[in-house]
Protein backbone atom coordinates (compact mmCIF):
# COMPACT_ATOMS: atom_id res chain seq x y z
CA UNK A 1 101.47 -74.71 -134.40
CA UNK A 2 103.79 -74.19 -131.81
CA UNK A 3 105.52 -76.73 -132.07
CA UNK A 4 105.85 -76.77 -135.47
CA UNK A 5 107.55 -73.03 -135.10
CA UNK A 6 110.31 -74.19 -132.92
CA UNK A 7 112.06 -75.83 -135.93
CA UNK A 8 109.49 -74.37 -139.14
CA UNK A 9 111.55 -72.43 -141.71
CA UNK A 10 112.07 -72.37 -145.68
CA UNK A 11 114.50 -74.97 -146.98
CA UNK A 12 116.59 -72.74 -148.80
CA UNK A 13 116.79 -69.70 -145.55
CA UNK A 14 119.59 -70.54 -143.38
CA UNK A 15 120.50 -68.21 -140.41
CA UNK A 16 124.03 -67.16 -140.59
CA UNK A 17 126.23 -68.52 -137.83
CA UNK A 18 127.28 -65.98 -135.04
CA UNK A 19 130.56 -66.64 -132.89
CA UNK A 20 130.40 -67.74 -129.78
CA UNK A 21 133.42 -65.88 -128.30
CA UNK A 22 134.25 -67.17 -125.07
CA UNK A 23 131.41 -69.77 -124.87
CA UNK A 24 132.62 -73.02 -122.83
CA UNK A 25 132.52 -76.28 -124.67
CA UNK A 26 129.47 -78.40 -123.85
CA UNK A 27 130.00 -82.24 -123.19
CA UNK A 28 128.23 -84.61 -125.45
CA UNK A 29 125.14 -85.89 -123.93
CA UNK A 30 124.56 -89.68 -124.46
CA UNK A 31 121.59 -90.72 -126.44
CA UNK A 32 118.70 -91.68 -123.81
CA UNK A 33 119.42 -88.42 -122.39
CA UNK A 34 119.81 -86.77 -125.94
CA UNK A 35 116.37 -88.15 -126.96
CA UNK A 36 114.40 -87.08 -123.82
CA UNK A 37 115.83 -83.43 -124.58
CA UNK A 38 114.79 -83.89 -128.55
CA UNK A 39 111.01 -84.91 -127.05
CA UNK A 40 111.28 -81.02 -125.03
CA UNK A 41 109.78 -82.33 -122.11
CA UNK A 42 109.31 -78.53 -121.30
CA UNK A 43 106.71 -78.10 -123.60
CA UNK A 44 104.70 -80.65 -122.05
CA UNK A 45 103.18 -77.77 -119.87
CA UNK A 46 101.10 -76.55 -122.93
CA UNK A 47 99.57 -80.09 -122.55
CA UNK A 48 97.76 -79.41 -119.11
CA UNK A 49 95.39 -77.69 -121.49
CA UNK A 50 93.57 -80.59 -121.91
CA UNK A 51 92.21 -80.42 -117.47
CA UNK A 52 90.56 -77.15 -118.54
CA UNK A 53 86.99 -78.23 -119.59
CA UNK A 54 86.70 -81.22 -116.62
CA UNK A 55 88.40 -78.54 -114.55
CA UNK A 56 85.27 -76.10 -115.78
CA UNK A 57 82.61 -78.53 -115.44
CA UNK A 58 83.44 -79.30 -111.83
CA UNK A 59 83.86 -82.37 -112.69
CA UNK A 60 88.00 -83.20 -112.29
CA UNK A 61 88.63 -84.47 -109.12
CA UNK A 62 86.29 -87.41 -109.64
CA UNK A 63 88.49 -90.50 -110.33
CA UNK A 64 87.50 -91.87 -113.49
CA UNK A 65 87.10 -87.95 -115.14
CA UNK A 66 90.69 -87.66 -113.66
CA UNK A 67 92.35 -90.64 -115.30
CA UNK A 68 91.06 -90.15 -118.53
CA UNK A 69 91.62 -86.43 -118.53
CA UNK A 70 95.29 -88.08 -117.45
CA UNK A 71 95.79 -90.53 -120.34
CA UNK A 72 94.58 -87.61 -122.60
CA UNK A 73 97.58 -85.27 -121.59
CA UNK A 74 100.15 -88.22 -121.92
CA UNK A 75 98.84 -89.04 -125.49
CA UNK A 76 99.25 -85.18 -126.50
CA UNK A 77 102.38 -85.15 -124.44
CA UNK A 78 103.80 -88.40 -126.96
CA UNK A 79 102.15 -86.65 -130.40
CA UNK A 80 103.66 -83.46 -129.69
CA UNK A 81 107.19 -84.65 -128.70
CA UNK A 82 106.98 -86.89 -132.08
CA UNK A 83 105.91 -83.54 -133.98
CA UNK A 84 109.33 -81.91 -132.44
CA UNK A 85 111.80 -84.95 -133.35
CA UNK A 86 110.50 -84.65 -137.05
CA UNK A 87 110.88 -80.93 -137.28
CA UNK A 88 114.15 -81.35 -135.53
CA UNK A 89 114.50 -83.96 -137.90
CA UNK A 90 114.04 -81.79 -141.15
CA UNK A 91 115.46 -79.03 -140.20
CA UNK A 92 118.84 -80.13 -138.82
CA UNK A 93 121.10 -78.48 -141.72
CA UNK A 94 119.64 -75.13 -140.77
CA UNK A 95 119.34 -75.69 -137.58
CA UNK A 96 123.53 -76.47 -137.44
CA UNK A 97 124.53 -72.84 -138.72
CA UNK A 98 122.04 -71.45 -136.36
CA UNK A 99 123.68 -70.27 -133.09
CA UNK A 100 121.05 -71.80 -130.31
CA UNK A 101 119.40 -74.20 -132.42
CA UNK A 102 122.76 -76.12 -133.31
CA UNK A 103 122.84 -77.21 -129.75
CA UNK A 104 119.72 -79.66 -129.99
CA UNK A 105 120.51 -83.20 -130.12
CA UNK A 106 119.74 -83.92 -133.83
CA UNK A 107 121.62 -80.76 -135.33
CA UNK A 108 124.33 -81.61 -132.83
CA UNK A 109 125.21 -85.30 -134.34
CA UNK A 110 123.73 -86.83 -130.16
CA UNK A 111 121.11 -88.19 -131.77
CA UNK A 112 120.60 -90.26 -134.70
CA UNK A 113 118.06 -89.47 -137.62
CA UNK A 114 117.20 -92.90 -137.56
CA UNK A 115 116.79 -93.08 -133.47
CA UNK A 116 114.93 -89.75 -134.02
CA UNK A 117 112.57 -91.51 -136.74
CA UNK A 118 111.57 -94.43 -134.91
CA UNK A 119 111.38 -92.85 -131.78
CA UNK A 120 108.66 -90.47 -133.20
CA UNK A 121 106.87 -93.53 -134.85
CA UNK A 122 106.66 -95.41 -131.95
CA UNK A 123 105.09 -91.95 -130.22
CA UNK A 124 102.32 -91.23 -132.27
CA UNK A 125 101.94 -94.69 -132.67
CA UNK A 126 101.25 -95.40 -128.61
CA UNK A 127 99.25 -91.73 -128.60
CA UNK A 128 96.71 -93.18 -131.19
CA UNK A 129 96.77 -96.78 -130.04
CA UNK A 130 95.59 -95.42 -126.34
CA UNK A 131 93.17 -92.54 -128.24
CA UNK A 132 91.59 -95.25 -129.98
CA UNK A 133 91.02 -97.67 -127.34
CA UNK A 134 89.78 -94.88 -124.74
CA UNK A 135 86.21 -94.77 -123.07
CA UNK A 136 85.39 -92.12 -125.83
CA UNK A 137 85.72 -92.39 -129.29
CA UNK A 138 85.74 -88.38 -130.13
CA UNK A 139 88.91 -88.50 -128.94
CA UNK A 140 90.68 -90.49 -131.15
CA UNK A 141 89.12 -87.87 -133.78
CA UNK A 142 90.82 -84.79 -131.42
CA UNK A 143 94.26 -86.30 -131.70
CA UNK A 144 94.48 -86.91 -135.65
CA UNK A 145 93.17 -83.51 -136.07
CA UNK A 146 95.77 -82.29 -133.93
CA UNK A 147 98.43 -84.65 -135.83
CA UNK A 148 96.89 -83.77 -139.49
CA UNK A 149 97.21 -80.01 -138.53
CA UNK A 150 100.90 -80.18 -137.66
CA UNK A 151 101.70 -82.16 -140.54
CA UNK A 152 100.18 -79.51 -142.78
CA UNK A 153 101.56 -76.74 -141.23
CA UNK A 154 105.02 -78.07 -141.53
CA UNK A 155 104.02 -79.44 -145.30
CA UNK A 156 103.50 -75.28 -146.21
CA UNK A 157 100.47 -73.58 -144.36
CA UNK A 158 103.43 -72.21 -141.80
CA UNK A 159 104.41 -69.66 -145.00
CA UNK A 160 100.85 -68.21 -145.14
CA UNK A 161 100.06 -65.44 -142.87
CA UNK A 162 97.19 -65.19 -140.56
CA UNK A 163 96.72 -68.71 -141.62
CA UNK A 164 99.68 -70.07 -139.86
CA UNK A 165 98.87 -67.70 -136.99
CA UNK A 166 95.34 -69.79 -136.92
CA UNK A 167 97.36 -72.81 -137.16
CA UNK A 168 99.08 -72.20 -133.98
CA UNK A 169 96.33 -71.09 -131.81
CA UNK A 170 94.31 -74.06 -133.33
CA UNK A 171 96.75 -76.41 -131.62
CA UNK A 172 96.00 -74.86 -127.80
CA UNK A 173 92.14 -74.94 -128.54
CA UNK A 174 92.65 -78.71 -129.37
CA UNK A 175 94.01 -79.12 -126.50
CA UNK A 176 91.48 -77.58 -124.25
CA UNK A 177 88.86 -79.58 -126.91
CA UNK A 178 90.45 -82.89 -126.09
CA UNK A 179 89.65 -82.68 -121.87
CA UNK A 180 86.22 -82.49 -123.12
CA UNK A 181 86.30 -85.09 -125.71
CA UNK A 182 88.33 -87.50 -123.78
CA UNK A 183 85.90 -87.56 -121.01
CA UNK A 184 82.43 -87.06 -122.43
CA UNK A 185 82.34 -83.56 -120.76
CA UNK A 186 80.16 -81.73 -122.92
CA UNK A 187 82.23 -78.11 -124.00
CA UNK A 188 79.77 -74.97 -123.70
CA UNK A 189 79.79 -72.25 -126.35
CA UNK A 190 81.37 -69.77 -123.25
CA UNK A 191 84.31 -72.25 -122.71
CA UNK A 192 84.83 -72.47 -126.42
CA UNK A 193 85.35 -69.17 -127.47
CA UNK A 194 87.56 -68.23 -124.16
CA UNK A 195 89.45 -71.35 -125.20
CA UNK A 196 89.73 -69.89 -128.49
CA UNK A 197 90.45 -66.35 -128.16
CA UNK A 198 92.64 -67.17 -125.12
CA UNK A 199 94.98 -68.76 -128.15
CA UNK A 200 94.82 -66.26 -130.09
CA UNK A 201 96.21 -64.25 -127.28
CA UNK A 202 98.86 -66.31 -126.77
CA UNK A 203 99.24 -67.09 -130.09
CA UNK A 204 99.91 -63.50 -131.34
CA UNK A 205 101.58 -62.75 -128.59
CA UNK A 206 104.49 -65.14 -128.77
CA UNK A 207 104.97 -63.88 -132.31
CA UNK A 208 104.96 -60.26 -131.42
CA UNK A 209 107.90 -61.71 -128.98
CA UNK A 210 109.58 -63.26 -131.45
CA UNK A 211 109.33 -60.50 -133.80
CA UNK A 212 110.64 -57.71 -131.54
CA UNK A 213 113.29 -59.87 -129.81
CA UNK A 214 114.73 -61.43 -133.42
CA UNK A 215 117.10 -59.03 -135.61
CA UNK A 216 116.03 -58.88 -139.13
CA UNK A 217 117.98 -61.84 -140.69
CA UNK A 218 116.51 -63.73 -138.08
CA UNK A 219 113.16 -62.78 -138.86
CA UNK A 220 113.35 -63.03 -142.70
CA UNK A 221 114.29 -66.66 -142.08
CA UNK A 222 111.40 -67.43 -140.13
CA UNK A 223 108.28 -68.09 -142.19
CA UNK A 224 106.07 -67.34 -139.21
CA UNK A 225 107.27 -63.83 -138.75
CA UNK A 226 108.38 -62.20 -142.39
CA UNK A 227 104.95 -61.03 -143.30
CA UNK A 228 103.78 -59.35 -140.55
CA UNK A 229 104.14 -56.13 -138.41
CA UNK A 230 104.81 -55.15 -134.86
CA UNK A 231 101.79 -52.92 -135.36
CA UNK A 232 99.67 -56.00 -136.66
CA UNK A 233 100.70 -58.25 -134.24
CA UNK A 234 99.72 -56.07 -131.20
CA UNK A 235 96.24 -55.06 -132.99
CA UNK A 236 95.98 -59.27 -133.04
CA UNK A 237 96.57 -59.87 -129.61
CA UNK A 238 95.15 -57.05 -128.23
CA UNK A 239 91.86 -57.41 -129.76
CA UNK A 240 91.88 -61.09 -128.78
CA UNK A 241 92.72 -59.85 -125.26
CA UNK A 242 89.47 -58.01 -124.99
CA UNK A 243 87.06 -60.52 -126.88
CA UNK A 244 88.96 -62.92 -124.19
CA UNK A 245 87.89 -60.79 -121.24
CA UNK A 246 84.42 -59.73 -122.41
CA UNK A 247 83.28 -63.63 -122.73
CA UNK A 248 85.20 -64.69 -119.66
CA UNK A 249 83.13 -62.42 -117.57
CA UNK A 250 79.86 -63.51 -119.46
CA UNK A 251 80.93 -66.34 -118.88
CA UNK A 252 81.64 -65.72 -114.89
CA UNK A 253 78.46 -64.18 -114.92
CA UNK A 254 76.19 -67.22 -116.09
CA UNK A 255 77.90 -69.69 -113.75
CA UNK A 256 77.03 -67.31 -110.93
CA UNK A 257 73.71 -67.14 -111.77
CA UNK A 258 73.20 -70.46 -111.30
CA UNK A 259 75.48 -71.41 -108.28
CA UNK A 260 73.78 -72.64 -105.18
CA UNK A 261 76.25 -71.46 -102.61
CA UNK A 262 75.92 -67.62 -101.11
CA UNK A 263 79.98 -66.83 -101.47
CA UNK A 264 80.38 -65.32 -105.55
CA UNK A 265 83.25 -67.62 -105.79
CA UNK A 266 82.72 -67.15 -110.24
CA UNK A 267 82.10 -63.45 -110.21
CA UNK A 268 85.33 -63.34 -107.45
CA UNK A 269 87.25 -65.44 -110.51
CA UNK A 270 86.96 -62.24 -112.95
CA UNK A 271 89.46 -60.51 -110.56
CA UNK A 272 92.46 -62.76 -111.09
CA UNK A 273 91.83 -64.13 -114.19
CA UNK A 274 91.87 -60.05 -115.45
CA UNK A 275 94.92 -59.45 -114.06
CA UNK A 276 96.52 -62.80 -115.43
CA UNK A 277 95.98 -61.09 -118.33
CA UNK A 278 97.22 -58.22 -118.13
CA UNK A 279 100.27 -59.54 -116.68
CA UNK A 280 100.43 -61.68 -119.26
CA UNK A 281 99.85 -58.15 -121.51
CA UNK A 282 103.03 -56.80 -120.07
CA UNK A 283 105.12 -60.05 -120.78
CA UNK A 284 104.22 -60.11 -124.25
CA UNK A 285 105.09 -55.77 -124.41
CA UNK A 286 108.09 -56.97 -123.18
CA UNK A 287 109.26 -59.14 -125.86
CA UNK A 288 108.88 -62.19 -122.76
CA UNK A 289 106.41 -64.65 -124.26
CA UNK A 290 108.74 -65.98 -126.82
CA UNK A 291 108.17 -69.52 -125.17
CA UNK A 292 104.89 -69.41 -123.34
CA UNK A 293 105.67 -71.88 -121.01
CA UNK A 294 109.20 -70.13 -119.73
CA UNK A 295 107.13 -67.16 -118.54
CA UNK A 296 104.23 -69.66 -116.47
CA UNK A 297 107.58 -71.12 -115.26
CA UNK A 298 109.48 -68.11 -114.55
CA UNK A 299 106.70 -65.01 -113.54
CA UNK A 300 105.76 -65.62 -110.04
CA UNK A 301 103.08 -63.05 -110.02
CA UNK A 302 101.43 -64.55 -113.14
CA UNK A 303 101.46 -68.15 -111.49
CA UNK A 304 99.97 -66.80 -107.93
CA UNK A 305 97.30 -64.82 -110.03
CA UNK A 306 96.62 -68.10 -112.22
CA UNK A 307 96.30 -70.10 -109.19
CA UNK A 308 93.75 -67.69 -107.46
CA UNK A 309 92.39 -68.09 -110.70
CA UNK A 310 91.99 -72.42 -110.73
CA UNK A 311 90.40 -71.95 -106.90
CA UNK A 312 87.73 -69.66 -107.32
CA UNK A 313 86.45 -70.95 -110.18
CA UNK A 314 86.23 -74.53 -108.98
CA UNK A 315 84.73 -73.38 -106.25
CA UNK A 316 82.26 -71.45 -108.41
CA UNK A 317 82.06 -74.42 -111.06
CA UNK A 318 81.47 -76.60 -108.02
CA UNK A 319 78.65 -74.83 -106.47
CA UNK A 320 76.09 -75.36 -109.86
C-alpha cells in the first residue's frame, strides 16, 4: 500500500548515498515534534476517502452520519501513521545512506526506536479500540483488513508484481469502503467499482511517477518498481482511466434518472469529474503524482475541478 511504499524495500538493497554539496545543515528537531513528522500528518489527506460513500448517498451533512464518518477518518488517520513509524522503523539502515530518506526522524537518530514502537502500539491500539466500540460493527472488520493488508505487504507481497500494485490500490478502496461501513451506508455496485478503478488509477499512476522520475539504482532498489515497464505502467493506468470514466458516467446517468429536481446537477458532475481526470492524466505524464496528495495540494486547477466536482454531485445525490 502506499504507505507501505514510502519506506518498502529489500533488506539487503541499499541506495548509495549522493553528496549534498552545498546543502545547509538542518537543526535537530526535538522529539514531540520529531514524532508528529514520523506519523506524516500529510498523508492524512488520503484518509478523507472514507466521506466518499456518505458524501454519495446524500447522506453527510446529517450529524450523526457526520461524526461517525469523522471518528472513521481519525481511526485510519492513527492505523496509517502506526503503519509509517514501523516501516520507518525497519527500514532505518537503508533509509540513512539514502539521500532524502535519511532526513526522517527515525533514520536521523530524533526519534527513538523504542518511542517509535510504542507510539505505533498505542495507535493502532486507540484505532481498533474506537472501531470496535463504534455504532457499526463492519467497521471494526474494515480496519483489520486494512491493518492485515499492510502487514503483509511489508512481510513480502510488496516484491510481487501486479500483486503489490493490487495491494496499494486495495488500501484507497478500503478507505472509501470504511465511510460506508462505519455508518451503515449501504455501498452500490456503481460506487464500488469507481472506488476501485479510481485506485487503480492512482495507484499505477504514482508508480509510473516513480518509475520515470527515479534513476535506475534507485529503481532496482525499490521492490515496487524493478519489475515493471514505463510501457506497462501507462497501459495500467490508462485502461483504469477509461473503465473509471465509463462507470462514473453510468453511474451519473442512473442517479439522474431518478433525481426529483429539474436542474441535471449528476449528468452536470460528468463534466468536472472528466476533466479531473485528465488533469490528473497529465500529472501522472509528467512524472507529478509521485505523492498523490502533493499534487491535490499543489495543482490548483485539479482542486477547483474536484470541487465543482463534490457540488454537483451532492446536489445531484441530494435530489433522489
Amino acid at each position: 500500500m502506499d504507505e507501505m511504499v514510502d519506506g518498502a524495500r529489500d533488506a539487503g538493497s541499499v541506495v548509495p548515498p549522493r553528496p549534498d554539496a552545498g546543502a545547509p545543515e538542518r537543526r535537530p528537531r526535538r522529539w514531540p515534534v520529531a514524532l508528529i513528522v514520523a506519523m506524516r500528518p500529510r498523508q492524512w489527506l488520503k484518509n478523507t476517502l472514507v466521506y466518499a460513500a456518505p458524501l454519495a448517498a446524500g447522506e453527510l451533512l446529517h450529524r450523526d452520519v457526520l461524526i461517525d464518518t469523522t471518528l472513521a477518518f481519525l481511526c485510519f488517520c492513527a492505523a496509517a501513521s502506526a503503519t509509517y513509524l514501523v516501516n520507518d522503523l525497519r527500514d532505518r539502515d537503508a533509509d540513512r545512506v539514502h539521500p532524502r530518506k535519511r532526513f526522517r526522524p527515525i533514520a536521523a537518530g530524533e526519534l527513538s526506536p523504542a518511542a517509535a514502537l510504542v507510539a505505533a502500539v498505542v495507535l493502532v491500539a486507540g484505532a481498533i479500540v474506537v472501531a470496535a466500540v463504534s455504532t457499526y460493527p463492519a467497521f471494526l472488520i474494515t480496519l483489520l483488513c486494512y491493518l492485515v493488508m499492510t502487514a503483509a505487504y511489508s512481510l513480502g507481497l510488496k516484491n510481487e508484481p501486479v500483486i503489490e500494485l493490487a495491494i496499494l490500490a486495495g488500501g484507497f478502496v478500503l478507505r472509501a469502503i470504511a465511510g460506508g461501513t462505519a455508518t451503515g451506508i449501504p455501498l452500490s455496485p456503481w460506487f464500488l467499482t469507481v472506488a476501485a478503478f479510481g485506485s487503480l488509477f492512482v495507484a499505477a499512476g504514482k508508480r509510473y511517477s516513480e518509475f520515470v522520475t527515479l534513476g535506475p539504482d534507485e529503481r532496482e532498489a525499490r521492490p515496487g518498481l524493478r519489475h515493471y515497464s514505463a510501457t506497462y505502467l501507462r497501459f495500467v493506468w490508462t485502461v483504469s482511466a477509461a473503465v473509471l470514466l465509463t462507470a462514473y458516467c453510468l453511474w451519473a446517468f442512473a442517479i439522474a434518472s431518478r433525481a426529483r429536481h429539474s436542474i441535471p446537477f449528476a449528468e452536470l458532475s460528468v463534466v468536472p469529474f472528466v476533466l479531473a481526470v485528465l488533469r490528473l492524466g497529465l500529472d501522472i505524464d509528467h512524472g507529478d503524482v509521485g505523492e498523490p496528495e502533493d499534487v491535490a495540494l499543489r495543482d490548483r486547477v485539479l482542486q477547483l475541478l474536484a470541487l465543482l466536482w463534490v457540488v454537483t454531485f451532492a446536489l445531484g445525490a441530494a435530489g433522489v
